[in-house]
C-alpha atoms as a PDB file:
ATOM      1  CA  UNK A   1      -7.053  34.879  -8.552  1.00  0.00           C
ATOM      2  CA  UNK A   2      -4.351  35.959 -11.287  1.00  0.00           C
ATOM      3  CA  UNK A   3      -3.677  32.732 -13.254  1.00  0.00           C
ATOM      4  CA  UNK A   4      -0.126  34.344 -14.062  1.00  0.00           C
ATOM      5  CA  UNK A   5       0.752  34.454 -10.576  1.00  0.00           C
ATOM      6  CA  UNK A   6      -0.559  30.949 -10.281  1.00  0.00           C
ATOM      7  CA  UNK A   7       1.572  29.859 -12.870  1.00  0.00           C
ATOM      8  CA  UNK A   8       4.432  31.730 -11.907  1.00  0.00           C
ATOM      9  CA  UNK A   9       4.796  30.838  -8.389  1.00  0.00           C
ATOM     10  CA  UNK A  10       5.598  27.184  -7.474  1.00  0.00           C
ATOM     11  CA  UNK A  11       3.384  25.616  -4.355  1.00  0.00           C
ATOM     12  CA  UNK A  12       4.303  26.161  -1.429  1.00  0.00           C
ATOM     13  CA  UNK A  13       5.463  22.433   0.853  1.00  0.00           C
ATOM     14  CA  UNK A  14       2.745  23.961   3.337  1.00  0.00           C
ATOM     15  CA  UNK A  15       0.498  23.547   0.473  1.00  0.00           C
ATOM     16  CA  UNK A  16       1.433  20.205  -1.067  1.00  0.00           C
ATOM     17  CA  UNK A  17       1.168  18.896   2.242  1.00  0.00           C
ATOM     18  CA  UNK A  18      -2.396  19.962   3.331  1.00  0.00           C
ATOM     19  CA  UNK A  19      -3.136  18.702  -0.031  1.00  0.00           C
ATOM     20  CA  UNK A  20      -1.330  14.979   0.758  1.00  0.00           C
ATOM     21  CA  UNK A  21      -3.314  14.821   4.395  1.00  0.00           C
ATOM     22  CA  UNK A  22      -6.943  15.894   2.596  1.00  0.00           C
ATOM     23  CA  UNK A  23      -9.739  12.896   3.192  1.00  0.00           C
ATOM     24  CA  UNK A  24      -9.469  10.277   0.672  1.00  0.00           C
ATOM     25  CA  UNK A  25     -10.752  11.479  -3.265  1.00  0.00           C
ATOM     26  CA  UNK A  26     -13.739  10.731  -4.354  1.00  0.00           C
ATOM     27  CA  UNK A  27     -12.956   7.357  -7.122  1.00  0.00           C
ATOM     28  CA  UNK A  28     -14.536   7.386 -10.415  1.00  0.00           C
ATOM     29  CA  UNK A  29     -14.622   3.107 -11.701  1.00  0.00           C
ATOM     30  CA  UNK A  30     -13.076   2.561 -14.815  1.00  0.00           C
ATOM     31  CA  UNK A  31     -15.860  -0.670 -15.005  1.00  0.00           C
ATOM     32  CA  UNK A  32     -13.809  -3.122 -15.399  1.00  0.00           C
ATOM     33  CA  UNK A  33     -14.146  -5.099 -12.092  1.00  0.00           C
ATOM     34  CA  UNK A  34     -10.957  -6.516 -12.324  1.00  0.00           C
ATOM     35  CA  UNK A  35      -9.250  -3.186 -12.944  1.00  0.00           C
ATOM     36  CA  UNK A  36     -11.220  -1.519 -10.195  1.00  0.00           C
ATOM     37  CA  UNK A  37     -10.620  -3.941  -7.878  1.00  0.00           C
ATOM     38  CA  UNK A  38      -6.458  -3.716  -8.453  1.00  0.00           C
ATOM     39  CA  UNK A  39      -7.223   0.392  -8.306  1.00  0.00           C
ATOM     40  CA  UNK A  40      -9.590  -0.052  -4.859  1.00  0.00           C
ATOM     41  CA  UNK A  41     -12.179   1.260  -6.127  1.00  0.00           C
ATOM     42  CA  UNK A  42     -11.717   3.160  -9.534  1.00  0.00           C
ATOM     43  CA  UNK A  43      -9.085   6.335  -9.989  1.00  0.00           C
ATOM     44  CA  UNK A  44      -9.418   9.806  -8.342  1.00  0.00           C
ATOM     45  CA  UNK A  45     -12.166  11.383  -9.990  1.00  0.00           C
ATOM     46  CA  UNK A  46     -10.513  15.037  -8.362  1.00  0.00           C
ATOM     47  CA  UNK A  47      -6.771  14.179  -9.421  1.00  0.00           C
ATOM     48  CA  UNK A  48      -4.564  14.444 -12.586  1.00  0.00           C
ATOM     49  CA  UNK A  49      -4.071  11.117 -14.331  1.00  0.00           C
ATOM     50  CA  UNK A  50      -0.868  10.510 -16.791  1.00  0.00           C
ATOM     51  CA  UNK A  51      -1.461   8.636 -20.105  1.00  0.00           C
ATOM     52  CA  UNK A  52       1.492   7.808 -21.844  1.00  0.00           C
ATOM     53  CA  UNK A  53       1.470   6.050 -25.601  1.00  0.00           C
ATOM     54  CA  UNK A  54       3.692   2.784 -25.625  1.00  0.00           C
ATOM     55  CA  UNK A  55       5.044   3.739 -28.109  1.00  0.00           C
ATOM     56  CA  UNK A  56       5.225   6.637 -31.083  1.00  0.00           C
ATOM     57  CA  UNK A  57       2.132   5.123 -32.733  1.00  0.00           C
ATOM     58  CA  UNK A  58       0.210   4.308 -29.891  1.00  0.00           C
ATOM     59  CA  UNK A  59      -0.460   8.774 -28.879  1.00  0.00           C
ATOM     60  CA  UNK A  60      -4.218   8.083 -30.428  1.00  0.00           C
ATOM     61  CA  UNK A  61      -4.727   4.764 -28.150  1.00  0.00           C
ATOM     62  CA  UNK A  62      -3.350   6.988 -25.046  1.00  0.00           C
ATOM     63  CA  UNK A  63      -5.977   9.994 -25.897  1.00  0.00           C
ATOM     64  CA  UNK A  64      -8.631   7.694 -26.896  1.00  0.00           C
ATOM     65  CA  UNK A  65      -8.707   6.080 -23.448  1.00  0.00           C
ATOM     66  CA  UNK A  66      -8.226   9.619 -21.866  1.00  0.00           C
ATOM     67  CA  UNK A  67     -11.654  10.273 -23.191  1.00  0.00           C
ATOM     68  CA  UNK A  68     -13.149   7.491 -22.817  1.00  0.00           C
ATOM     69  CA  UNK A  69     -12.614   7.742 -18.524  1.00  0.00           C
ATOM     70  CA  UNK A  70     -14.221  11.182 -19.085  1.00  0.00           C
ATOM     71  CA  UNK A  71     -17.140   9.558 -20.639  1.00  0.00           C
ATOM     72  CA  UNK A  72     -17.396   7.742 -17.245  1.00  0.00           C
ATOM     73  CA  UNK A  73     -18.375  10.742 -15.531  1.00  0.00           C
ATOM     74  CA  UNK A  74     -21.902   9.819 -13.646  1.00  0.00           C
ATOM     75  CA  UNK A  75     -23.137  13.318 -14.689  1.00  0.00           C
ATOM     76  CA  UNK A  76     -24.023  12.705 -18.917  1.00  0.00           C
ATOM     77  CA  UNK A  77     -24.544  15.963 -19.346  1.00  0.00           C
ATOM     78  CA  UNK A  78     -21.106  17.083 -18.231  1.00  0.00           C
ATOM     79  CA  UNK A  79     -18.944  19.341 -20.551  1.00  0.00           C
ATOM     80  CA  UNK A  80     -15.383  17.817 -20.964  1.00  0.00           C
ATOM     81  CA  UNK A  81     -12.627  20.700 -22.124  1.00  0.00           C
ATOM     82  CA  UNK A  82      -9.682  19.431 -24.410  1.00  0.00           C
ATOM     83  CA  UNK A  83      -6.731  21.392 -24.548  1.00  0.00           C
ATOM     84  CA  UNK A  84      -3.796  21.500 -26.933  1.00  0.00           C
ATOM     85  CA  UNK A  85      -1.355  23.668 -28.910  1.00  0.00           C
ATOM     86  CA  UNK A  86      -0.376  24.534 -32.108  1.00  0.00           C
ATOM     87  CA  UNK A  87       2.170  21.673 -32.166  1.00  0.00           C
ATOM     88  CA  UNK A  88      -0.235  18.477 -31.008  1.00  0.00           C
ATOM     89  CA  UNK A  89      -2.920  20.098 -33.950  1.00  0.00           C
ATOM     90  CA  UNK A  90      -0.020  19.552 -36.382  1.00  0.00           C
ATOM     91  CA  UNK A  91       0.914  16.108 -35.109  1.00  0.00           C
ATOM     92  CA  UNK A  92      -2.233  14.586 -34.136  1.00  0.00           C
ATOM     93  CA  UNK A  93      -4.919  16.593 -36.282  1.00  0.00           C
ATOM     94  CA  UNK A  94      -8.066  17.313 -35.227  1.00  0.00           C
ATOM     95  CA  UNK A  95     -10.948  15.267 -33.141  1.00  0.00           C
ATOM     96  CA  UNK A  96     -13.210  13.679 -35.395  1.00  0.00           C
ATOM     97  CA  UNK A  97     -16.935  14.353 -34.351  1.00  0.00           C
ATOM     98  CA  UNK A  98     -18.355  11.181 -35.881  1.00  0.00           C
ATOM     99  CA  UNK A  99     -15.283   9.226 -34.644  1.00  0.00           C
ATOM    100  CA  UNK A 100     -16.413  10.177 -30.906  1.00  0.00           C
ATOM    101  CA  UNK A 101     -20.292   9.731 -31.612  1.00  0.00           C
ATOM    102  CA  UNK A 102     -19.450   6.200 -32.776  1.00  0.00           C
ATOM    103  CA  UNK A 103     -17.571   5.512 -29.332  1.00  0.00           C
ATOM    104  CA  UNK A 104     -20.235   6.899 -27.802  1.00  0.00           C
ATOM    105  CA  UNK A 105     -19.528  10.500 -26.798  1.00  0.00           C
ATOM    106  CA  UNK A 106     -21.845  13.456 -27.955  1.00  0.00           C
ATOM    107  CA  UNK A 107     -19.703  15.946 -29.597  1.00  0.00           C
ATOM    108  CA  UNK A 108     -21.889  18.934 -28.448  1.00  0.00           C
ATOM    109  CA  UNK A 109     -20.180  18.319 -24.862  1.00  0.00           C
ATOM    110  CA  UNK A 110     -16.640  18.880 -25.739  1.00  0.00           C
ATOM    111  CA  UNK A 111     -15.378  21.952 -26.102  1.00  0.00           C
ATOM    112  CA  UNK A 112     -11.838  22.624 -27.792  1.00  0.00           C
ATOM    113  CA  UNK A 113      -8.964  24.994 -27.184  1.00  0.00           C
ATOM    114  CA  UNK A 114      -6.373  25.367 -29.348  1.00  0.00           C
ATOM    115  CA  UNK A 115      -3.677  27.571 -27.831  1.00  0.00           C
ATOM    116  CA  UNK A 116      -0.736  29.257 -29.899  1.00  0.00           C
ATOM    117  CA  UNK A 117       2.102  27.090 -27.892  1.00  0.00           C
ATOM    118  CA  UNK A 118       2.175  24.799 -24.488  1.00  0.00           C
ATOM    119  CA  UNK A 119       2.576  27.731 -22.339  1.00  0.00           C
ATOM    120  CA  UNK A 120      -1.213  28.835 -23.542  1.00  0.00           C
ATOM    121  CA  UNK A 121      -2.253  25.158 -23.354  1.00  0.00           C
ATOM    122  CA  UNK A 122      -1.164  24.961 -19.606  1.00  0.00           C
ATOM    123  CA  UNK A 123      -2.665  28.365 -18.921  1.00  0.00           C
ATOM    124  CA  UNK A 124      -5.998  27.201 -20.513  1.00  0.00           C
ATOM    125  CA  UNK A 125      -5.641  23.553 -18.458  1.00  0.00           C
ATOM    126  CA  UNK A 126      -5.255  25.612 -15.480  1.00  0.00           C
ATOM    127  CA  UNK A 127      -7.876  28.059 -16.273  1.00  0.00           C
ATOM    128  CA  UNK A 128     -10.574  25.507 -17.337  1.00  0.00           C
ATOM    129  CA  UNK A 129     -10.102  23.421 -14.156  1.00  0.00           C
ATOM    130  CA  UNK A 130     -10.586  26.144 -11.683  1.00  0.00           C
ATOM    131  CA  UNK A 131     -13.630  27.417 -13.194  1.00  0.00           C
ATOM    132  CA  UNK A 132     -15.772  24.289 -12.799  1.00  0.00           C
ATOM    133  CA  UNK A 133     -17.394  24.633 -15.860  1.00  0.00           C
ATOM    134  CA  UNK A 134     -16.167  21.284 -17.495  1.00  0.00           C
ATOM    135  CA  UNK A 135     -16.559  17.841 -15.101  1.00  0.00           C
ATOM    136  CA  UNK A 136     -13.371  17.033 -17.298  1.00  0.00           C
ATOM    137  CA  UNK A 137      -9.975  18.962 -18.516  1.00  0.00           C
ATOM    138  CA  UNK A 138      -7.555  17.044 -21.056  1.00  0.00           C
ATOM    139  CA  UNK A 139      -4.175  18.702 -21.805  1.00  0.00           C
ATOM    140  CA  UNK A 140      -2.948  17.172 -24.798  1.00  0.00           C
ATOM    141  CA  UNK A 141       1.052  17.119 -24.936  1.00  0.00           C
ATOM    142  CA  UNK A 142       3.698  15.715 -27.686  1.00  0.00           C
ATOM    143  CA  UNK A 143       6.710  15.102 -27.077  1.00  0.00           C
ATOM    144  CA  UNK A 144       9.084  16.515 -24.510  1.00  0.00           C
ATOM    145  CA  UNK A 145       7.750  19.161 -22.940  1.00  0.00           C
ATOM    146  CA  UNK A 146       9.805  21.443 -20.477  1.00  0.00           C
ATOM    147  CA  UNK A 147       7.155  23.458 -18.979  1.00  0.00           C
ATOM    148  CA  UNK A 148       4.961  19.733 -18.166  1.00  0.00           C
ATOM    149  CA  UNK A 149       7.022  19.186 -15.149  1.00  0.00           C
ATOM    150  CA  UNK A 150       7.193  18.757 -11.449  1.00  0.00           C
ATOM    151  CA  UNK A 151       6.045  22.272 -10.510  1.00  0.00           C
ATOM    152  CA  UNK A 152       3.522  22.493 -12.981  1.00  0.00           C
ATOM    153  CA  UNK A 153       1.750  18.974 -12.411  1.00  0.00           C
ATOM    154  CA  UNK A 154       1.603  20.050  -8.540  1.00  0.00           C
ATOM    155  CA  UNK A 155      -0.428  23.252  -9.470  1.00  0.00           C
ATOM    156  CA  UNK A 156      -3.137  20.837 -11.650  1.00  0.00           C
ATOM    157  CA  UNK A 157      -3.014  18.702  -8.779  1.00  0.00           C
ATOM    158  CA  UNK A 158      -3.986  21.215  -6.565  1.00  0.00           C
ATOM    159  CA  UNK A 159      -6.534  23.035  -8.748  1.00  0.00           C
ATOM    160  CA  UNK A 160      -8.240  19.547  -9.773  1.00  0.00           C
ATOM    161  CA  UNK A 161      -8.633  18.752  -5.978  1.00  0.00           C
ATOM    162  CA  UNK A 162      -9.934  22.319  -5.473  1.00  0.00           C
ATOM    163  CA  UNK A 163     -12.635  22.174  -8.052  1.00  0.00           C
ATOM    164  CA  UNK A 164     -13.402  18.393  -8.237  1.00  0.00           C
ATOM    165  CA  UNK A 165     -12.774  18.292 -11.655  1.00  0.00           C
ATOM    166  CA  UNK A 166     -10.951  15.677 -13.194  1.00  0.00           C
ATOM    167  CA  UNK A 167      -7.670  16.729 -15.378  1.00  0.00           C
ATOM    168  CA  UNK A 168      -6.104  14.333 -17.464  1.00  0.00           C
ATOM    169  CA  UNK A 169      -2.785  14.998 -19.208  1.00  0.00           C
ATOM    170  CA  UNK A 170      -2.198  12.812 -22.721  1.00  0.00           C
ATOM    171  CA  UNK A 171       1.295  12.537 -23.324  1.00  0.00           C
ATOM    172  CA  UNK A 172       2.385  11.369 -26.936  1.00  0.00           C
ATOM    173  CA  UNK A 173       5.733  10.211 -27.984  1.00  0.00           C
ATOM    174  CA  UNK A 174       7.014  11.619 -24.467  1.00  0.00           C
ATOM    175  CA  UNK A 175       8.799   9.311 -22.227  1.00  0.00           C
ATOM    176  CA  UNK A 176       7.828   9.762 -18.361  1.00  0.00           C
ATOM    177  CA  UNK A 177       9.607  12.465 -16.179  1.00  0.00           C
ATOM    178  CA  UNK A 178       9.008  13.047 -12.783  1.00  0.00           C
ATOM    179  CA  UNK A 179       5.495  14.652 -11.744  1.00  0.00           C
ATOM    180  CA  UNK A 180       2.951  14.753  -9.098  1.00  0.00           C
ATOM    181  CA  UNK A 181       0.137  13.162 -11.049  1.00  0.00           C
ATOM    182  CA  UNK A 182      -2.422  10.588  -8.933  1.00  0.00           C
ATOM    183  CA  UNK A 183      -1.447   8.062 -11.165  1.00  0.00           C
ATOM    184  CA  UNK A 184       0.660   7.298 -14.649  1.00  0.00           C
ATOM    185  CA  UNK A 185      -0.861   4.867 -16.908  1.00  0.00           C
ATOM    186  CA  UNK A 186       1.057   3.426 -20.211  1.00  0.00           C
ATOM    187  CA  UNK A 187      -1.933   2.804 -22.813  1.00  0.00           C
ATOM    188  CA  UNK A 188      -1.136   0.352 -26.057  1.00  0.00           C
ATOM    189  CA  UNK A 189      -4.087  -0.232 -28.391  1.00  0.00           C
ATOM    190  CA  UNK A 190      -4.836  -3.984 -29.157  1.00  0.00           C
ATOM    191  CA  UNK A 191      -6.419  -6.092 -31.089  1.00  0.00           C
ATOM    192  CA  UNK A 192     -10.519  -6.488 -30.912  1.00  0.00           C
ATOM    193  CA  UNK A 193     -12.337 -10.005 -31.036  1.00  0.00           C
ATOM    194  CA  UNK A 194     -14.935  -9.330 -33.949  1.00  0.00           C
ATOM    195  CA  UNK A 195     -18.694  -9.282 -33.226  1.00  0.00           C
ATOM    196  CA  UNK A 196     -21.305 -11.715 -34.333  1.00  0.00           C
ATOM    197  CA  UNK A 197     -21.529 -11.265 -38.307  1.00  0.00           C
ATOM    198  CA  UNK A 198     -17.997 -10.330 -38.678  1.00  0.00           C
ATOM    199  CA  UNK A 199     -18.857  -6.664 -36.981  1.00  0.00           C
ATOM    200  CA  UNK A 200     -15.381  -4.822 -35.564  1.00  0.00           C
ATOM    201  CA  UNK A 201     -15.809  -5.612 -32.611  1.00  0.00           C
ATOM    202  CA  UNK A 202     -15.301  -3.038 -29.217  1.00  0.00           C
ATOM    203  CA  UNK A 203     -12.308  -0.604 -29.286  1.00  0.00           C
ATOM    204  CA  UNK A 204      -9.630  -2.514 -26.872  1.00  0.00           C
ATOM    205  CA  UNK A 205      -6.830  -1.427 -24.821  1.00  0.00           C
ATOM    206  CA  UNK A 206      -3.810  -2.715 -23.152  1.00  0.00           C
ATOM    207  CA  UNK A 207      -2.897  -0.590 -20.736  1.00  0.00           C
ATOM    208  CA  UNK A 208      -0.279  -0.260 -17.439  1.00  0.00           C
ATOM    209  CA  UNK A 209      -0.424   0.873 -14.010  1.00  0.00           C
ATOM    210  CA  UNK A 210       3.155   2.545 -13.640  1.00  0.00           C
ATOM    211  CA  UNK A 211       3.236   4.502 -10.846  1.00  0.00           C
ATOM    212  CA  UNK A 212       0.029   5.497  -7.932  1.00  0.00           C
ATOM    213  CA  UNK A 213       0.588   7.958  -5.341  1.00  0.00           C
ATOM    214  CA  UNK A 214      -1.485   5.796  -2.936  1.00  0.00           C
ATOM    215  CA  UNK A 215       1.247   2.941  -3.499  1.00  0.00           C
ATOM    216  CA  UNK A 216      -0.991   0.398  -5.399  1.00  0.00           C
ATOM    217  CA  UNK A 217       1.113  -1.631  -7.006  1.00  0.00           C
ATOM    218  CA  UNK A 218       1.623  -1.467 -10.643  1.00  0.00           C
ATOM    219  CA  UNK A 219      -0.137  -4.144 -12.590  1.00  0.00           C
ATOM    220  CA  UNK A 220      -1.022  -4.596 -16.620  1.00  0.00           C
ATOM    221  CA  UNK A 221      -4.515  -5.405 -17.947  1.00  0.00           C
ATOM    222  CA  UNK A 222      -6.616  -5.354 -21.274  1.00  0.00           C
ATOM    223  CA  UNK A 223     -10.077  -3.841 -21.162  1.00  0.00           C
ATOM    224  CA  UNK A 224     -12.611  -2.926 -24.079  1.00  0.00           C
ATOM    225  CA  UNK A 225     -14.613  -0.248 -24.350  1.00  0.00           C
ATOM    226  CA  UNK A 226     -19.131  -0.427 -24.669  1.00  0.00           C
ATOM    227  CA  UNK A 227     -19.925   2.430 -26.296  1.00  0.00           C
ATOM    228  CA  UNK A 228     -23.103   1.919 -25.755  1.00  0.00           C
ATOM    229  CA  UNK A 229     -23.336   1.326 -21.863  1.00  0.00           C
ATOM    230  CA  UNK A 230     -19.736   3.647 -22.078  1.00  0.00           C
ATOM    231  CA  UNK A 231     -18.210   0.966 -19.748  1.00  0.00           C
ATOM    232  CA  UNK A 232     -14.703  -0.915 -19.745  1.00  0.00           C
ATOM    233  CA  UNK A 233     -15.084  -4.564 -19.572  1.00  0.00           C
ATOM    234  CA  UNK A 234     -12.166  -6.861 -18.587  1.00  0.00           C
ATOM    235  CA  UNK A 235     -10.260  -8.581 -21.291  1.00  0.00           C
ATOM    236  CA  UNK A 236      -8.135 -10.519 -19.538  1.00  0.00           C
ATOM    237  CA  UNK A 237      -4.536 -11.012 -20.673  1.00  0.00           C
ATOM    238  CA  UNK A 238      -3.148 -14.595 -20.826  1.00  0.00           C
ATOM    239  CA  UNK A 239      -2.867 -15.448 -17.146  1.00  0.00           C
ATOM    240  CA  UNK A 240      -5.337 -12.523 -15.985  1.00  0.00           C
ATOM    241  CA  UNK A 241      -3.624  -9.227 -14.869  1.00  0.00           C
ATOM    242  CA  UNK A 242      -0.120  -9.141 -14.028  1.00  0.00           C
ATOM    243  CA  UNK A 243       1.650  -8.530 -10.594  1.00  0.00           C
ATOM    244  CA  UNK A 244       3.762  -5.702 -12.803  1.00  0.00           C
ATOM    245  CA  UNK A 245       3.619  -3.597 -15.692  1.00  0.00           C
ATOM    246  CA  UNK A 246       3.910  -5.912 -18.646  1.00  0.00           C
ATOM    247  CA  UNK A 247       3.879  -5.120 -22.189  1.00  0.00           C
ATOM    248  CA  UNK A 248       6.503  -4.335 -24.737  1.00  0.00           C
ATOM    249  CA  UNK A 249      10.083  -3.581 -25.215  1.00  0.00           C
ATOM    250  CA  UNK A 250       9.808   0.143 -23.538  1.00  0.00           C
ATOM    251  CA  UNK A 251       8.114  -0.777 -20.504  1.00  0.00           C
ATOM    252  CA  UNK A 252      11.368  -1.290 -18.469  1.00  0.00           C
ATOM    253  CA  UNK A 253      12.617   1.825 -19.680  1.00  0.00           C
ATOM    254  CA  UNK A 254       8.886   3.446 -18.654  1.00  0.00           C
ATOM    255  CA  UNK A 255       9.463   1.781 -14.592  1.00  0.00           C
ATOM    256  CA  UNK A 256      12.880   2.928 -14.900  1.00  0.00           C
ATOM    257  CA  UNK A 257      11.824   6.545 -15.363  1.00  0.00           C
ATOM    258  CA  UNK A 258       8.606   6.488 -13.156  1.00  0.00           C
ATOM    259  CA  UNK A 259       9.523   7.964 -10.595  1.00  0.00           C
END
C-alpha cells in the first residue's frame, strides 16, 4: 500500500465506523491498581494515546511517561520506534541512553528517526506502525502542529488497530485540538519521596485522564515509576484520585479544549 495515498486520502465514515464497532482492544495495565481500575482494565494496547505536558516545562515529564507505558509491553524484547523532526531535536535534544538504562529501558531496543520536518515524522509514524516491526511507535510533536489533526489521528488510529501496535503521540508545549486518539492524558512531573539513605527516590508523575473514547470519566492521579519491576505504583493524591481532572492553572483550559 502507497503510504502517500494513505496520507493523502482522509478515511472513509465506512471506515471509521467498522473501526468504532471492532471487538473491544486488547488493554495493556499501566500497574497502578488504582489507575487501572478507573481505566477498566489498563489503556488500549492497539490505539493511539495523547500525552500532553501541563505546562511548557513539563514536554520531558509527558515523553518520559510515553516511554515508560511502552516499557510495559509484556513482550521485553520488543523494539519501540521514536519518531521526531528536525524541530523537536532542536527543542528537546536528544534521548539520553544512560538516562533510559537508569529507568530501566535497554537502549539497544529503541530505534530513532529523525525526519527533516513533521510531514516526514508522520510519514515515518505511519510507516513504522503498519510494518509491525516495533510493539511501540512514539511521534514526538512541539508545539502547534497543523498536519497533527483530526484526519491524521484517524489514519494512526486505524493503522495501530490494524497492526496491534501501540502509537503514542507526545505533544509538548501544544494545547489539545480535536483528534481521534483512544485517550488524552495531561502528564505533570512531581515531586519523589526519597529512598532509604537519602537515595532519589522513583521518578513520579501526576498525570490526567482528559478525554476516553470509551466514556470513562476523566479522573487525576499520581503514580511512580519501578524501574526495576518497570511498573507504576499508586501515589495517591491527597484524598486518593479525583472524580475530575485536577491539577494546575491550565487544566480548565485543557477540558475546555478536549473535545
Amino acid at each position: 500500500m502507497n503510504i502517500k495515498a494513505i496520507l493523502s486520502a482522509p478515511p472513509s465514515n465506512r471506515m471509521w465506523q467498522q473501526y468504532q464497532s471492532e471487538k473491544p482492544q486488547r488493554l495493556l495495565p499501566v500497574g497502578a491498581p488504582l489507575v487501572d481500575q478507573r481505566l477498566h482494565g489498563g489503556i488500549a494496547q492497539d490505539g493511539l494515546h495523547e500525552f500532553f505536558g501541563a505546562d511548557h516545562s513539563d514536554g520531558t515529564a509527558a515523553g518520559a511517561f510515553a516511554m515508560l507505558m511502552a516499557l510495559r509491553l509484556p513482550d521485553a524484547e520488543t523494539h519501540i520506534l521514536w519518531v521526531s523532526g528536525d524541530k523537536e531535536r532542536q527543542v528537546s535534544g536528544r534521548l539520553h541512553a544512560a538516562g533510559l538504562a537508569q529507568m530501566g529501558a535497554d537502549p539497544a531496543r529503541l530505534v530513532l528517526v529523525q525526519a527533516a520536518d513533521m510531514r516526514d515524522a508522520l510519514r515515518a509514524a505511519a510507516d513504522g506502525i503498519r510494518s509491525k516491526a516495533a510493539g511501540a511507535v512514539i511521534l514526538e510533536v512541539q508545539g502547534h502542529a497543523r498536519l497533527i489533526d483530526l484526519t491524521s489521528t484517524r489514519r494512526l488510529v486505524l493503522a495501530a488497530r490494524e497492526a496491534g501496535v501501540l502509537a503514542l503521540l507526545v505533544r509538548g508545549d501544544a494545547a489539545p485540538m480535536p483528534s481521534a486518539a483512544t485517550t488524552r492524558w495531561q502528564v505533570r512531573s512531581a515531586p519523589s519521596l526519597p529512598l532509604p539513605g537519602n537515595v532519589p527516590g522513583f521518578a513520579t508523575f501526576d498525570i490526567n485522564l482528559l478525554r476516553h473514547r470509551a466514556g470513562i470519566a476523566p479522573f487525576a492521579a499520581r503514580v511512580t515509576w519501578d524501574h526495576g519491576d518497570r511498573i507504576f505504583h499508586d501515589a495517591p493524591l491527597s484524598g486518593g484520585l479525583s472524580a475530575g481532572s485536577a491539577g494546575g492553572k491550565t487544566d480548565p483550559e485543557l477540558r475546555r479544549q478536549s473535545a
